[in-house]
Structure formats: structure tokens, C-alpha cells
C-alpha atoms as a PDB file:
ATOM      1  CA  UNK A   1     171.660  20.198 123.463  1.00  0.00           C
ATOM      2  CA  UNK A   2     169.092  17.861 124.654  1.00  0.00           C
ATOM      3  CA  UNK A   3     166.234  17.122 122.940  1.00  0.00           C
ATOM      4  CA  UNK A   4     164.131  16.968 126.105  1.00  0.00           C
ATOM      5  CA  UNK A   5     164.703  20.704 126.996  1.00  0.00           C
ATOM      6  CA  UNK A   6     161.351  21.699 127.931  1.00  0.00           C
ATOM      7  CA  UNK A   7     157.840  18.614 127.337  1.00  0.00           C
ATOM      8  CA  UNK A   8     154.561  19.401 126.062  1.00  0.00           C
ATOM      9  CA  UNK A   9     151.489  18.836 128.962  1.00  0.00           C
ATOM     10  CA  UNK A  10     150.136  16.285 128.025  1.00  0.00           C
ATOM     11  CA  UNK A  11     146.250  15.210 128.667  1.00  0.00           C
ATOM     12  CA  UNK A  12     144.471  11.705 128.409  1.00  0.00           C
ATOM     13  CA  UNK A  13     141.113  11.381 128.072  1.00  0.00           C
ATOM     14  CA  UNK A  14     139.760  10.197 131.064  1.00  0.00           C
ATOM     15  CA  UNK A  15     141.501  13.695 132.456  1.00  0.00           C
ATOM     16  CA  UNK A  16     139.394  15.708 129.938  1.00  0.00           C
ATOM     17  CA  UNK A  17     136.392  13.439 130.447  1.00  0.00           C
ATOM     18  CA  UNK A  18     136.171  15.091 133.764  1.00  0.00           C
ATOM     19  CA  UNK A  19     134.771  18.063 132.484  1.00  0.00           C
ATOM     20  CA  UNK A  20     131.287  19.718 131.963  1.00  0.00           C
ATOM     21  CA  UNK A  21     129.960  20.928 128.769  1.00  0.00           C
ATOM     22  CA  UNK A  22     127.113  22.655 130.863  1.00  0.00           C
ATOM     23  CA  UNK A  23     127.331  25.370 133.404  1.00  0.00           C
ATOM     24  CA  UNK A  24     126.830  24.217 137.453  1.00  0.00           C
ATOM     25  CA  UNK A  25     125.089  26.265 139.895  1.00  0.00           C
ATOM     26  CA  UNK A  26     128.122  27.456 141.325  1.00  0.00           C
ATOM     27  CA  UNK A  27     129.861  28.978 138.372  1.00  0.00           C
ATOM     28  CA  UNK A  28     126.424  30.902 137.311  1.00  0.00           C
ATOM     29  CA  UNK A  29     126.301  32.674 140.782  1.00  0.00           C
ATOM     30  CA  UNK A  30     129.822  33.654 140.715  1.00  0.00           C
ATOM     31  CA  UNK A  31     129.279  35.361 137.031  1.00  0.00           C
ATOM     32  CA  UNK A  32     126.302  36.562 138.026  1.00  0.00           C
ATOM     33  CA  UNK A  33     127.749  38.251 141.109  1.00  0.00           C
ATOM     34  CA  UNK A  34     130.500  39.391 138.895  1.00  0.00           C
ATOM     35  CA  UNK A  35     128.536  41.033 136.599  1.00  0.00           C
ATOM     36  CA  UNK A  36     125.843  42.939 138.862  1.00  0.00           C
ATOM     37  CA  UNK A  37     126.874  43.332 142.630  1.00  0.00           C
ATOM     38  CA  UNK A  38     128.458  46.480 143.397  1.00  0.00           C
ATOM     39  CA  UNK A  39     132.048  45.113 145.227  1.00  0.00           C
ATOM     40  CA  UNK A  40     133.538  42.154 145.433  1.00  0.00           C
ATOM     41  CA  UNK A  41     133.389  41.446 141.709  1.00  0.00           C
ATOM     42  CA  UNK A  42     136.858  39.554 141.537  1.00  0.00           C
ATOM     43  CA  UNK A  43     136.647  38.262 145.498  1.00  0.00           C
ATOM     44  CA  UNK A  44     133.369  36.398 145.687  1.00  0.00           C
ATOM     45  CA  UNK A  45     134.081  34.611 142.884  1.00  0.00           C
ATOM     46  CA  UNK A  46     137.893  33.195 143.747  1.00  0.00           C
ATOM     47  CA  UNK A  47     135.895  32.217 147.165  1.00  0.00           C
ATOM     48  CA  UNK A  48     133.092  30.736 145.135  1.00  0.00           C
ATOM     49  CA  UNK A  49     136.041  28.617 143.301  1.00  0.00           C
ATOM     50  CA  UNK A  50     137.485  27.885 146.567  1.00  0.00           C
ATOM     51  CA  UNK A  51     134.442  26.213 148.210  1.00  0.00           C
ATOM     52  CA  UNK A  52     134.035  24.333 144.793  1.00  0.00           C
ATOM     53  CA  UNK A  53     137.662  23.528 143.402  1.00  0.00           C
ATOM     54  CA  UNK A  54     136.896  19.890 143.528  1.00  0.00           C
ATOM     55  CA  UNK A  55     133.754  19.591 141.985  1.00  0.00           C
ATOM     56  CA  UNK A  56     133.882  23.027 139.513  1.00  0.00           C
ATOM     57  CA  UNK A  57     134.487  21.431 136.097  1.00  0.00           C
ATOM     58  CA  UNK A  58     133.180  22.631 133.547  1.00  0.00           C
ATOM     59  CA  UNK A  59     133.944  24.552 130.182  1.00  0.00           C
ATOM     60  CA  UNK A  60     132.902  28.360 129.180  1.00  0.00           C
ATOM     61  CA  UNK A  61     132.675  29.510 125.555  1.00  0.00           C
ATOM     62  CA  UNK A  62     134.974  31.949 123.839  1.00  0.00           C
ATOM     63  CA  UNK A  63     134.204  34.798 121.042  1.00  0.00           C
ATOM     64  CA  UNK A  64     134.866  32.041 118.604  1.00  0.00           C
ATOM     65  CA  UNK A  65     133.282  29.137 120.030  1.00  0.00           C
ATOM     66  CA  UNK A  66     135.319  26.912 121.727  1.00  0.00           C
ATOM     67  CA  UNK A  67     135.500  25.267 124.791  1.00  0.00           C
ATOM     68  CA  UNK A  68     137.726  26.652 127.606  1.00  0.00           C
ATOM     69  CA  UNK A  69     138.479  24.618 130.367  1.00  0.00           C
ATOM     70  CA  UNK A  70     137.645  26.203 134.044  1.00  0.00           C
ATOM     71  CA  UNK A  71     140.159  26.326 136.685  1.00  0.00           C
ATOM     72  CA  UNK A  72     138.272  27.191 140.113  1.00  0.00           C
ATOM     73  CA  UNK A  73     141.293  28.711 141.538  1.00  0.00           C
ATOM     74  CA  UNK A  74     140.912  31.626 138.904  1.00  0.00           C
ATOM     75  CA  UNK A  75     137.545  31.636 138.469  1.00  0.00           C
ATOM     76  CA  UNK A  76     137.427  35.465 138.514  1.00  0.00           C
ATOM     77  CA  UNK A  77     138.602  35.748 135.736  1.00  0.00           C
ATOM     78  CA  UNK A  78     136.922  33.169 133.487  1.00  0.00           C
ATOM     79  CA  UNK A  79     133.404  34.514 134.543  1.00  0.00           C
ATOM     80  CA  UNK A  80     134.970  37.808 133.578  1.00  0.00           C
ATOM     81  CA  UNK A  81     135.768  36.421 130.152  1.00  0.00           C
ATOM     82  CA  UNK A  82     132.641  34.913 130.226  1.00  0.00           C
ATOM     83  CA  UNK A  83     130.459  38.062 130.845  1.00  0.00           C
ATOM     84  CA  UNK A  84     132.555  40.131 128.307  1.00  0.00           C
ATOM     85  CA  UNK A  85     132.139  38.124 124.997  1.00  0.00           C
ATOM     86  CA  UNK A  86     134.539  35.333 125.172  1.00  0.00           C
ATOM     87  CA  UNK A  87     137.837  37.141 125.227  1.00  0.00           C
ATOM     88  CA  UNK A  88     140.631  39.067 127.296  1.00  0.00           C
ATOM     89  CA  UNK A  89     142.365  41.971 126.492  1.00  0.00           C
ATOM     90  CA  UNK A  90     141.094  41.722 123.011  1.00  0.00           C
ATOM     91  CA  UNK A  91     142.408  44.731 121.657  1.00  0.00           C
ATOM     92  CA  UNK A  92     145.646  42.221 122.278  1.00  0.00           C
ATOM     93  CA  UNK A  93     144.160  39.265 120.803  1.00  0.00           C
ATOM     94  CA  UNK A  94     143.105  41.123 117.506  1.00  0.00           C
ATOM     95  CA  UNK A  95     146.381  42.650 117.182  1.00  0.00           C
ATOM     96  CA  UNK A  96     148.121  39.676 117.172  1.00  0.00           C
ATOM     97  CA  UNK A  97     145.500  38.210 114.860  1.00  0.00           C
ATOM     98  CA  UNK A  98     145.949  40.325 112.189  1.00  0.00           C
ATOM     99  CA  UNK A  99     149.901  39.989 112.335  1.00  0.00           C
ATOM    100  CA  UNK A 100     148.902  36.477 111.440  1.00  0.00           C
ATOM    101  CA  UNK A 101     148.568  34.796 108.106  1.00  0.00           C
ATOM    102  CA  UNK A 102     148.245  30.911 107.493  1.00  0.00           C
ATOM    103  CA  UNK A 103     151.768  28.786 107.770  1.00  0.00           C
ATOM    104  CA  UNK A 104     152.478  31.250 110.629  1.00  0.00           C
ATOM    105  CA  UNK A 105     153.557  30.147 114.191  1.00  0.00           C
ATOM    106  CA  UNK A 106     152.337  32.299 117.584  1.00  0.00           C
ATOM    107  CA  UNK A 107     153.862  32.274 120.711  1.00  0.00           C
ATOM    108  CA  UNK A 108     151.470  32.785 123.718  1.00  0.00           C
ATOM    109  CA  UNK A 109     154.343  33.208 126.558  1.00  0.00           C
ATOM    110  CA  UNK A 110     152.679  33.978 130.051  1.00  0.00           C
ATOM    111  CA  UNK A 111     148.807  32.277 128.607  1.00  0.00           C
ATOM    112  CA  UNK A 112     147.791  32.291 132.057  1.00  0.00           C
ATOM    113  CA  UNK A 113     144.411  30.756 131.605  1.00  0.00           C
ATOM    114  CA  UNK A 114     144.727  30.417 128.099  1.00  0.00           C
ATOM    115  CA  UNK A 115     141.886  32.198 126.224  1.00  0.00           C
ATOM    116  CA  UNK A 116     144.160  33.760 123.885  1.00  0.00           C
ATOM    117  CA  UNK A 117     145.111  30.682 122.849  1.00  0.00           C
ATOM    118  CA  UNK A 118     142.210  28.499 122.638  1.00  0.00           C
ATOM    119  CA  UNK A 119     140.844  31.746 120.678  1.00  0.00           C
ATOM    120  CA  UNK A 120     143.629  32.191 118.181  1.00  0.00           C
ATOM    121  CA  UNK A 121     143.886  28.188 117.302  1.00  0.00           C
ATOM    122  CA  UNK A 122     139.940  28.395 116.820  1.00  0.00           C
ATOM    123  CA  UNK A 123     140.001  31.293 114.227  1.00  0.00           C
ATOM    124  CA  UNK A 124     143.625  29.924 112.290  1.00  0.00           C
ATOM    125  CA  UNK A 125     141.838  25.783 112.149  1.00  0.00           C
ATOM    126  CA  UNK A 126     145.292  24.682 112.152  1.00  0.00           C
ATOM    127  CA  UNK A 127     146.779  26.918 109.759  1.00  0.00           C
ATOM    128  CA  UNK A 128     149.050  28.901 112.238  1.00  0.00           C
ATOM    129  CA  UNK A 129     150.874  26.639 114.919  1.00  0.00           C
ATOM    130  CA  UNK A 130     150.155  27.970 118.436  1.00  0.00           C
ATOM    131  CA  UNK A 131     152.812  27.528 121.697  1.00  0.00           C
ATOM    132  CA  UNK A 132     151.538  28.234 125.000  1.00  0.00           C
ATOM    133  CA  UNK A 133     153.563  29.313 127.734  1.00  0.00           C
ATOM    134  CA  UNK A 134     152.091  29.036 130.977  1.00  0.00           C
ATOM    135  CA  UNK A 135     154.007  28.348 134.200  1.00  0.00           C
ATOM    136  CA  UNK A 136     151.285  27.718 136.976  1.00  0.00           C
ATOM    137  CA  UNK A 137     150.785  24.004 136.664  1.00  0.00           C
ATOM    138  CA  UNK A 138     146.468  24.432 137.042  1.00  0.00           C
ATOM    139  CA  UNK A 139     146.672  26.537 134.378  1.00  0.00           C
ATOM    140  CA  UNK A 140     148.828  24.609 131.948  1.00  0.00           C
ATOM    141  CA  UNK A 141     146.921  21.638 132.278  1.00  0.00           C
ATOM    142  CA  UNK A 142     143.363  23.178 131.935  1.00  0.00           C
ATOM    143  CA  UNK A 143     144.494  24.640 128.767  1.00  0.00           C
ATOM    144  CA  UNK A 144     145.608  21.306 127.232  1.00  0.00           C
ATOM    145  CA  UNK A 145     142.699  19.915 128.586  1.00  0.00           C
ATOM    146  CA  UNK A 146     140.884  22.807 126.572  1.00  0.00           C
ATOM    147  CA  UNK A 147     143.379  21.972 123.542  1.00  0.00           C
ATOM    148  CA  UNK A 148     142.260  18.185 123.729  1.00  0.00           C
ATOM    149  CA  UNK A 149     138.533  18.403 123.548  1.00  0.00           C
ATOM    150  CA  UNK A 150     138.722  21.082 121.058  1.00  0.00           C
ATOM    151  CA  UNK A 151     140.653  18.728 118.959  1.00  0.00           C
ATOM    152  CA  UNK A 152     143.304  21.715 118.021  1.00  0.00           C
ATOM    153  CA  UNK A 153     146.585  19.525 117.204  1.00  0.00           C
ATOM    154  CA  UNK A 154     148.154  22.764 116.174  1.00  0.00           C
ATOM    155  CA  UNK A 155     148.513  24.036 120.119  1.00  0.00           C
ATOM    156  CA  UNK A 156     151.137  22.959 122.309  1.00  0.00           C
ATOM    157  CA  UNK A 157     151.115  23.798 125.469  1.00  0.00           C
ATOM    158  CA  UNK A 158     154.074  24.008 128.027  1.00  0.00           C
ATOM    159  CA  UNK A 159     154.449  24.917 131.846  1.00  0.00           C
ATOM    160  CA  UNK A 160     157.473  26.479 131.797  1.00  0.00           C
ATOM    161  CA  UNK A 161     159.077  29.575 132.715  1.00  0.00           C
ATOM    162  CA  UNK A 162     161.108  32.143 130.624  1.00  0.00           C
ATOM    163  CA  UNK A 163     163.625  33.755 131.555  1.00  0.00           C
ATOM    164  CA  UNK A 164     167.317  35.533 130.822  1.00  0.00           C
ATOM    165  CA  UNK A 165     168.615  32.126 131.392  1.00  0.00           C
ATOM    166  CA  UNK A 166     168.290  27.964 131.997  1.00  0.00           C
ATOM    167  CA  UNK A 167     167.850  27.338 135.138  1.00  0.00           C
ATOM    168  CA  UNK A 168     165.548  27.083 138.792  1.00  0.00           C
ATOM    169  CA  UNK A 169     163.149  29.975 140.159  1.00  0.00           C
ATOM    170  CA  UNK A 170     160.326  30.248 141.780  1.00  0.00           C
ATOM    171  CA  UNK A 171     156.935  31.617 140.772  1.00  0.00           C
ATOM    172  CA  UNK A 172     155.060  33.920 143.411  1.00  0.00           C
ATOM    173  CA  UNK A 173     151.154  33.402 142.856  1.00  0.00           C
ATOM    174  CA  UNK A 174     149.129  35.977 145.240  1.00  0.00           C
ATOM    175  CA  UNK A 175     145.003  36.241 145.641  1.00  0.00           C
ATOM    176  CA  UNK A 176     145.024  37.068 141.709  1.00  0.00           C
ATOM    177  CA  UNK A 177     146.486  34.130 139.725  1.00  0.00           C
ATOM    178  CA  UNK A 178     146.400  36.386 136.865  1.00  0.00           C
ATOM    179  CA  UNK A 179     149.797  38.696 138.343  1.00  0.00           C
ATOM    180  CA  UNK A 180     151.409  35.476 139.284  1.00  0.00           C
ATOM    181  CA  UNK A 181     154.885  36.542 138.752  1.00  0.00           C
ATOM    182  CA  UNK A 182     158.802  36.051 139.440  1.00  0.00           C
ATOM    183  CA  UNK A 183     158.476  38.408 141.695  1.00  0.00           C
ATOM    184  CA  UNK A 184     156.385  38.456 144.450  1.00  0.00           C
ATOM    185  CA  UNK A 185     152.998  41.592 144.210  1.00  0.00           C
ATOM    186  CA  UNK A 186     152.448  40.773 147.800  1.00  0.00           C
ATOM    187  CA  UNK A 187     153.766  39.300 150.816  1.00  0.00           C
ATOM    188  CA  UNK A 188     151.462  35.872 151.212  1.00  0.00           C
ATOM    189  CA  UNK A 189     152.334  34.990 148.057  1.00  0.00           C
ATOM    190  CA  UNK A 190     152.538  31.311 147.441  1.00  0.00           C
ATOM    191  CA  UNK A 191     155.594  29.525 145.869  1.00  0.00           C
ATOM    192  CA  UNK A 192     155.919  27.550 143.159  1.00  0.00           C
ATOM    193  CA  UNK A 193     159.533  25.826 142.224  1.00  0.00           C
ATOM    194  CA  UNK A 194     159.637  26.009 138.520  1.00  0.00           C
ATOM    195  CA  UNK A 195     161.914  25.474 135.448  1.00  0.00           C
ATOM    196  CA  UNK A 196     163.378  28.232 133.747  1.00  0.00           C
ATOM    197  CA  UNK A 197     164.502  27.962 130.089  1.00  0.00           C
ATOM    198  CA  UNK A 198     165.521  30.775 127.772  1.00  0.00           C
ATOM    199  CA  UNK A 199     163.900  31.148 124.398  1.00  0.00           C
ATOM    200  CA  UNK A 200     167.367  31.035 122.632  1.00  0.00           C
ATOM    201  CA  UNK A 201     168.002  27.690 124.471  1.00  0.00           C
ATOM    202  CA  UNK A 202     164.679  26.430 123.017  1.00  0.00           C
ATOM    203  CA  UNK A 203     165.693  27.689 119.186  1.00  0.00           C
ATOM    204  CA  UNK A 204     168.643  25.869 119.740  1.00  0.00           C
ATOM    205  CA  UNK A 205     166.882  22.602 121.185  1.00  0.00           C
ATOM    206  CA  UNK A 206     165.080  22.589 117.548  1.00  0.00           C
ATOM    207  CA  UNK A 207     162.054  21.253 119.859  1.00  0.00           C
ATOM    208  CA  UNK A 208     159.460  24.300 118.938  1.00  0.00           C
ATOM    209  CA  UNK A 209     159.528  26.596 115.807  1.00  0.00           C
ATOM    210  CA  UNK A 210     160.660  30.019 115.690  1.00  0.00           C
ATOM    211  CA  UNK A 211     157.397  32.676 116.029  1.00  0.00           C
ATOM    212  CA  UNK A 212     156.298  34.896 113.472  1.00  0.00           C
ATOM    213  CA  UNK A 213     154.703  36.641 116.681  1.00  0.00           C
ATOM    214  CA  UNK A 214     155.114  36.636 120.593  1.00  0.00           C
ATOM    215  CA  UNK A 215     152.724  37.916 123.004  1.00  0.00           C
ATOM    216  CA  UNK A 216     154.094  38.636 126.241  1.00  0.00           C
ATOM    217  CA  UNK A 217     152.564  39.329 129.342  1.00  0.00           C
ATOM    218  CA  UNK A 218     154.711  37.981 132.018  1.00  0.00           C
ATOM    219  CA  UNK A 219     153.937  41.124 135.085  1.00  0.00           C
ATOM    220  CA  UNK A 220     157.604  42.395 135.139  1.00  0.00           C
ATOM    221  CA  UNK A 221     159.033  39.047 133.924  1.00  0.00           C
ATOM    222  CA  UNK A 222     159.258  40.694 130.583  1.00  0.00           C
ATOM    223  CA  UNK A 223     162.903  42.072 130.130  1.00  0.00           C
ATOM    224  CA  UNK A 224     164.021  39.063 131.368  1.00  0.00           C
ATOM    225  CA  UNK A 225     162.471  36.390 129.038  1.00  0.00           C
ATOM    226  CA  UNK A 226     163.650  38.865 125.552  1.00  0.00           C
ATOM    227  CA  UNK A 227     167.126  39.290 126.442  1.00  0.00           C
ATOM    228  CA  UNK A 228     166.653  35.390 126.915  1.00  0.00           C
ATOM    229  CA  UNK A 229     166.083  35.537 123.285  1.00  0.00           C
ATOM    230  CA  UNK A 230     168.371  38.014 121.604  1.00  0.00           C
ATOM    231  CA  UNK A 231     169.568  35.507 119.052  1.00  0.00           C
ATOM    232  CA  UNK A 232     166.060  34.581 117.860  1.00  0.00           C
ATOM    233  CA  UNK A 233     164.989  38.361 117.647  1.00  0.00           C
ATOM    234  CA  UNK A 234     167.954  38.978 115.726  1.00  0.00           C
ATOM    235  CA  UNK A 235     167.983  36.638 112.860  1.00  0.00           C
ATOM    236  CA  UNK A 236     163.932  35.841 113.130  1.00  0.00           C
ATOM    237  CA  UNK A 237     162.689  39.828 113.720  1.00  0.00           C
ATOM    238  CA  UNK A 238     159.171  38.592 114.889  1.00  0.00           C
ATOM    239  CA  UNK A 239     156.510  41.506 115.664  1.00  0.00           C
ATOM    240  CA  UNK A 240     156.307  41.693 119.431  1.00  0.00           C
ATOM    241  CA  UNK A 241     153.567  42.362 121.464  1.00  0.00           C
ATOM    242  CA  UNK A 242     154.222  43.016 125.174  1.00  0.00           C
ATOM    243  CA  UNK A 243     153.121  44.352 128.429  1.00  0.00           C
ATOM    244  CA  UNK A 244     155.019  47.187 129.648  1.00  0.00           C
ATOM    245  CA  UNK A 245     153.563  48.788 133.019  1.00  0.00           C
ATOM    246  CA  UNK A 246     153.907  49.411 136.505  1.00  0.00           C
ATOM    247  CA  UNK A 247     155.527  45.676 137.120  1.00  0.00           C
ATOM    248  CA  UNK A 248     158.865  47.154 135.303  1.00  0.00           C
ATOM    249  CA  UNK A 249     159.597  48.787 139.078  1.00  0.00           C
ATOM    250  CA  UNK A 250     159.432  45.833 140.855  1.00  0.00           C
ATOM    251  CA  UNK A 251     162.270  43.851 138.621  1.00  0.00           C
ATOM    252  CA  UNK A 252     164.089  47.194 138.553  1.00  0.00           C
ATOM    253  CA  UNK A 253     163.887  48.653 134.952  1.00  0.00           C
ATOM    254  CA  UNK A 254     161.733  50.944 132.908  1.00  0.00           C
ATOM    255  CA  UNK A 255     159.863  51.152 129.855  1.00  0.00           C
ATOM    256  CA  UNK A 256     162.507  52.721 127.919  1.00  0.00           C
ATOM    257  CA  UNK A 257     165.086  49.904 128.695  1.00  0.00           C
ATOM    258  CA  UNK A 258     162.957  47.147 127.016  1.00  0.00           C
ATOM    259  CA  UNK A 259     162.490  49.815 123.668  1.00  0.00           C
ATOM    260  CA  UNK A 260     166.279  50.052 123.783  1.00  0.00           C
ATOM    261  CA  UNK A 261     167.355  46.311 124.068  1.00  0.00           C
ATOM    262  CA  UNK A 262     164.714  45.621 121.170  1.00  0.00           C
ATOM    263  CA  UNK A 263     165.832  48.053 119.120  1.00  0.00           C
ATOM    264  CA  UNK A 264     169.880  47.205 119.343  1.00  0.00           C
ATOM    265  CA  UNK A 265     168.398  43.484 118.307  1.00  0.00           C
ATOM    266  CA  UNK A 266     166.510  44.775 115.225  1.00  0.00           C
ATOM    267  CA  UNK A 267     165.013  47.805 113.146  1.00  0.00           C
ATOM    268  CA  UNK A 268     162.006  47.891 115.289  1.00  0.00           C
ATOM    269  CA  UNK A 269     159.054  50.619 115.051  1.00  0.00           C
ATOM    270  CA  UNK A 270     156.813  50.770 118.388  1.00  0.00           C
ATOM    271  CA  UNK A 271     153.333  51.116 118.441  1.00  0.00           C
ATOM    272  CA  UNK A 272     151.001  51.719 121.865  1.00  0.00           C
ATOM    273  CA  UNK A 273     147.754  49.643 121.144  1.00  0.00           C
ATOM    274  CA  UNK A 274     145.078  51.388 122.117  1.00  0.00           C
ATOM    275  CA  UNK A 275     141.841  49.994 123.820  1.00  0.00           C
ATOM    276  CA  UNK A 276     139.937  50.092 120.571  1.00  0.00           C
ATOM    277  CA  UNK A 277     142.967  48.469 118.636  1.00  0.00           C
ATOM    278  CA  UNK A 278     144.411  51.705 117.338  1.00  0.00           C
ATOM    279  CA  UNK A 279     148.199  51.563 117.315  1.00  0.00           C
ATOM    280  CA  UNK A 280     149.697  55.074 117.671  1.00  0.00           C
ATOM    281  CA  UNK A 281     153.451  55.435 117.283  1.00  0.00           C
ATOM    282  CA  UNK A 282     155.584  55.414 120.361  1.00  0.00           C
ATOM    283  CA  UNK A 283     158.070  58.960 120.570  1.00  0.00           C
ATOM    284  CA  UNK A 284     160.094  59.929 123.097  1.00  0.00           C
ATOM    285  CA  UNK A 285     157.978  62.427 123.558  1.00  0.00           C
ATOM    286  CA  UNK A 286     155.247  59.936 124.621  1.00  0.00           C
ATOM    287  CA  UNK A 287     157.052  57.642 125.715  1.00  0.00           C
ATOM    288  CA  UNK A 288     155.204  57.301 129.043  1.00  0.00           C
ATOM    289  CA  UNK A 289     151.737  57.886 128.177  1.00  0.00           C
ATOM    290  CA  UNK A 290     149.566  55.713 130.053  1.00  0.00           C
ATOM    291  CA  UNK A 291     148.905  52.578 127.697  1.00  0.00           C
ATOM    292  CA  UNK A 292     150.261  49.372 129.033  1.00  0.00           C
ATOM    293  CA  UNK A 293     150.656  47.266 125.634  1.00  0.00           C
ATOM    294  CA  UNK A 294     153.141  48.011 123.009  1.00  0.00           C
ATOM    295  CA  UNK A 295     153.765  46.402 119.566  1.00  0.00           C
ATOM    296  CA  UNK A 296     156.970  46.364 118.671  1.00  0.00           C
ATOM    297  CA  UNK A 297     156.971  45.141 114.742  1.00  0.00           C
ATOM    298  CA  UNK A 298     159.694  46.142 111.714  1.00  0.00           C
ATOM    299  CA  UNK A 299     156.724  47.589 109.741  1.00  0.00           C
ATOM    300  CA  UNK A 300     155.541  50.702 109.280  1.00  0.00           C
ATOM    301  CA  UNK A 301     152.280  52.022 110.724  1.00  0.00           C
ATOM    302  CA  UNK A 302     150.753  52.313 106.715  1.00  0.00           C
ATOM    303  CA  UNK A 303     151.453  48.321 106.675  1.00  0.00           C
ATOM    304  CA  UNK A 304     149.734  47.576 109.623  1.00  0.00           C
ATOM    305  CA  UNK A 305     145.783  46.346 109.393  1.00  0.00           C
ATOM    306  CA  UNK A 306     144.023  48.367 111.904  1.00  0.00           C
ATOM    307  CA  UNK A 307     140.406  48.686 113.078  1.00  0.00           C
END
């Protein structure tokens, strides 16, 4: 197979130059209208980012103190990061984390704007090689612009799709770059023309090394991109953590048909994470309680660090 499967993003330094160390006027008002006005928390912000896309660059800080790069076009969501200490979905974040130990590699498939990321290369220092998977071009780029002047040599970043399969889709972004997905949340939904590579195509490529843990969150796309990568969960049994929620209906399958698929590849235990980080073991008699991440992992609960 071709060595040139899928290529890194790659940044020069005039690129990252562009960007702001300081916050501008503009980005202040939108987290500060974010944080304290009653509505429009997530909408006066993406217009705020809108009215500035060409002259918003600047970084925010994450929990660990790195630099994130700002993408206007989703700047909802980094002054939401930015007003909640740093992080998203960090019950997430901290369960991957501790699934981590030096030598490791992570796979951050569907990084959006790539806080996880950023945030997991900052605590590891280069001990625990980090992929980023992130298919909206914007996005890609301002997290290996983020990669760059952070200096973290151990992320990669790549704007690419996966999927079941090699091959063409297209990526349906709506008002909320964060549920940009393969299939479209609502009907103005722009569309991207993107590559689509499955993860046993990359093992097979030799061009990234096999994860000791995958975070997915891929609205829906989910399914998809693992049976993409039956041979890797197979042989490699990495611990799992996914989003499974009410994007399942709109590609046509339910919770209970990505539990099945994972466990015919290995001897997995499930786990719902909790808000607080507290895994509780997933039964068919809870099978649809109303938690939208799930660890899938061939350990046992007693094995697992925990809050």
C-alpha cells in the first residue's frame, strides 16, 4: 500500500506567527456574553466570530497551560472552554488520561477543535504519541498551528475522515461546527468533499502507530469508523472510549449494535462514564440509561483508576 495514504497538516511559521498570545476585544465580549447573558450563549458568539474571522487570532489557555489556537468560525465553543477551566468534556479527557502511561500512543479521532489534544500532549511532555483526527480543514490546521507553537513534536495532526472504508464523502457542517458530521443534523448544512480512509488501511500503511487508546466522538460516524478497524481491535485490543447517543438514529443503528460488533472483536467490559468520571458497568439491564460516553476496555472495573 502506499506510503502516502493519509499526510500530516503541516504549519510554517509565518502561518503560526499570525497568531495572538493576548486576548482582542472581540473574543472577551463573546466569552463574556457566553458566560452571563441569559440566551444566546452559543449564537452571539459564532456571530461575534463571523464579523471577526479575519482578524480573530489569537490563542486561549487550557487546564494545563498551553496555547490553543482560535478558530472564529467555532468560537462558541472555545470561549466555552475558556470559561470552564481549559477543557471539554473532561470527565472524557481524564478517562483517557488515566488509561495512559508513558511509551503509550492516543488516538484523538473526531478532535474537532482540538483541546483534548493540545491537553493530553501537555500533561504526557512527549512521553505518549498523540494522533489527531479532525476532518474540517479550519480545525485541522488551527490545531497544528496550536501543536507548532507549543513545540509538542509528539502530536500529529491529520484532516481526514474515518470511515468503514477508503474512499470519497462528504462532511455536513451546520450552525454548530462541533456536530459536523457524515450526515447532515440539518438541512443548510454546508458541504465539505473529504477523504475517507479506514483505520485498518492506515495499520496497514505502517504510516501511524497502533493506539493504546481511541477517543471517538464522530456524531453518528461512530459504527462506521470501528468496523473500519476490526483488524486493529482484534490483534491490538485498545480501551475505547466513544460517544454513543441520539446521532446512532440518524446513520440507522443503536447503541447495542456498536457493544455487539466490539465485543465479537475482543473480550471487552463496558463502562458508562459518568459526569464526575465514575465508570459504572454497562448491563443489559441498563443498557439505555441516559449517559452518552462509554468505555469499552478488556479490564475489569477493580483495575480501572477512578476519581
Amino acid at each position: 500500500m502506499s506510503a502516502n495514504l493519509i499526510t500530516p497538516v503541516h504549519v510554517e511559521a509565518s502561518e503560526a506567527a499570525q497568531w495572538q498570545s493576548a486576548h482582542s476585544i472581540a473574543f472577551d465580549a463573546a466569552r463574556l456574553w457566553n458566560k452571563y447573558a441569559p440566551r444566546g450563549k452559543g449564537a452571539v458568539p459564532r456571530l461575534i466570530g463571523k464579523l471577526f474571522e479575519n482578524r480573530l487570532k489569537v490563542f486561549i489557555t487550557t487546564a494545563g497551560g498551553a496555547r490553543l489556537a482560535v478558530t472564529p468560525s467555532s468560537l462558541d465553543v472555545y470561549v466555552h472552554i475558556s470559561n470552564h477551566g481549559g477543557l471539554w468534556n473532561e470527565h472524557v479527557f481524564q478517562t483517557c488520561a488515566s488509561l495512559l502511561i508513558p511509551g503509550d500512543v492516543f488516538w484523538d479521532v473526531g478532535a474537532n477543535v482540538g483541546v483534548m489534544s493540545i491537553e493530553m500532549a501537555k500533561r504526557f511532555q512527549g512521553r505518549v504519541q498523540v494522533y489527531s483526527f479532525e476532518p474540517q480543514p479550519v480545525l485541522s490546521r488551527a490545531i497544528a498551528i496550536s501543536a507548532f507553537v507549543n513545540r509538542f513534536g509528539s502530536l500529529t495532526v491529520y484532516d481526514v475522515m474515518l470511515g468503514e472504508m477508503d474512499g470519497e464523502t462528504e462532511l455536513f457542517v451546520g450552525s454548530h461546527g462541533i456536530h459536523a458530521s457524515a450526515r447532515p443534523r440539518e438541512n443548510r448544512s454546508r458541504r465539505i468533499a473529504r477523504r475517507v480512509v479506514a483505520i485498518d488501511s492506515l495499520m496497514q500503511s505502517g504510516e501511524v502507530m497502533p493506539p493504546n487508546v481511541i477517543k471517538m466522538d464522530i456524531e453518528g460516524g461512530e459504527l462506521s469508523a470501528l468496523r473500519g478497524a476490526r483488524l486493529l481491535i482484534s490483534k491490538h485490543k485498545p480501551h475505547i472510549v466513544f460517544e454513543a447517543d441520539e446521532n446512532m438514529k440518524r446513520f440507522g443503528y443503536e447503541r447495542e449494535d456498536v457493544l455487539r460488533f466490539l465485543a465479537a472483536c475482543a473480550s471487552y467490559n463496558f463502562y458508562f462514564i459518568q459526569q464526575n468520571g465514575a465508570l459504572i458497568p454497562l448491563t443489559s439491564s441498563n443498557l439505555n440509561a441516559p449517559y452518552s460516553d462509554i468505555l469499552a476496555t478488556t479490564r475489569l472495573l477493580a483495575d480501572l483508576v477512578q476519581p
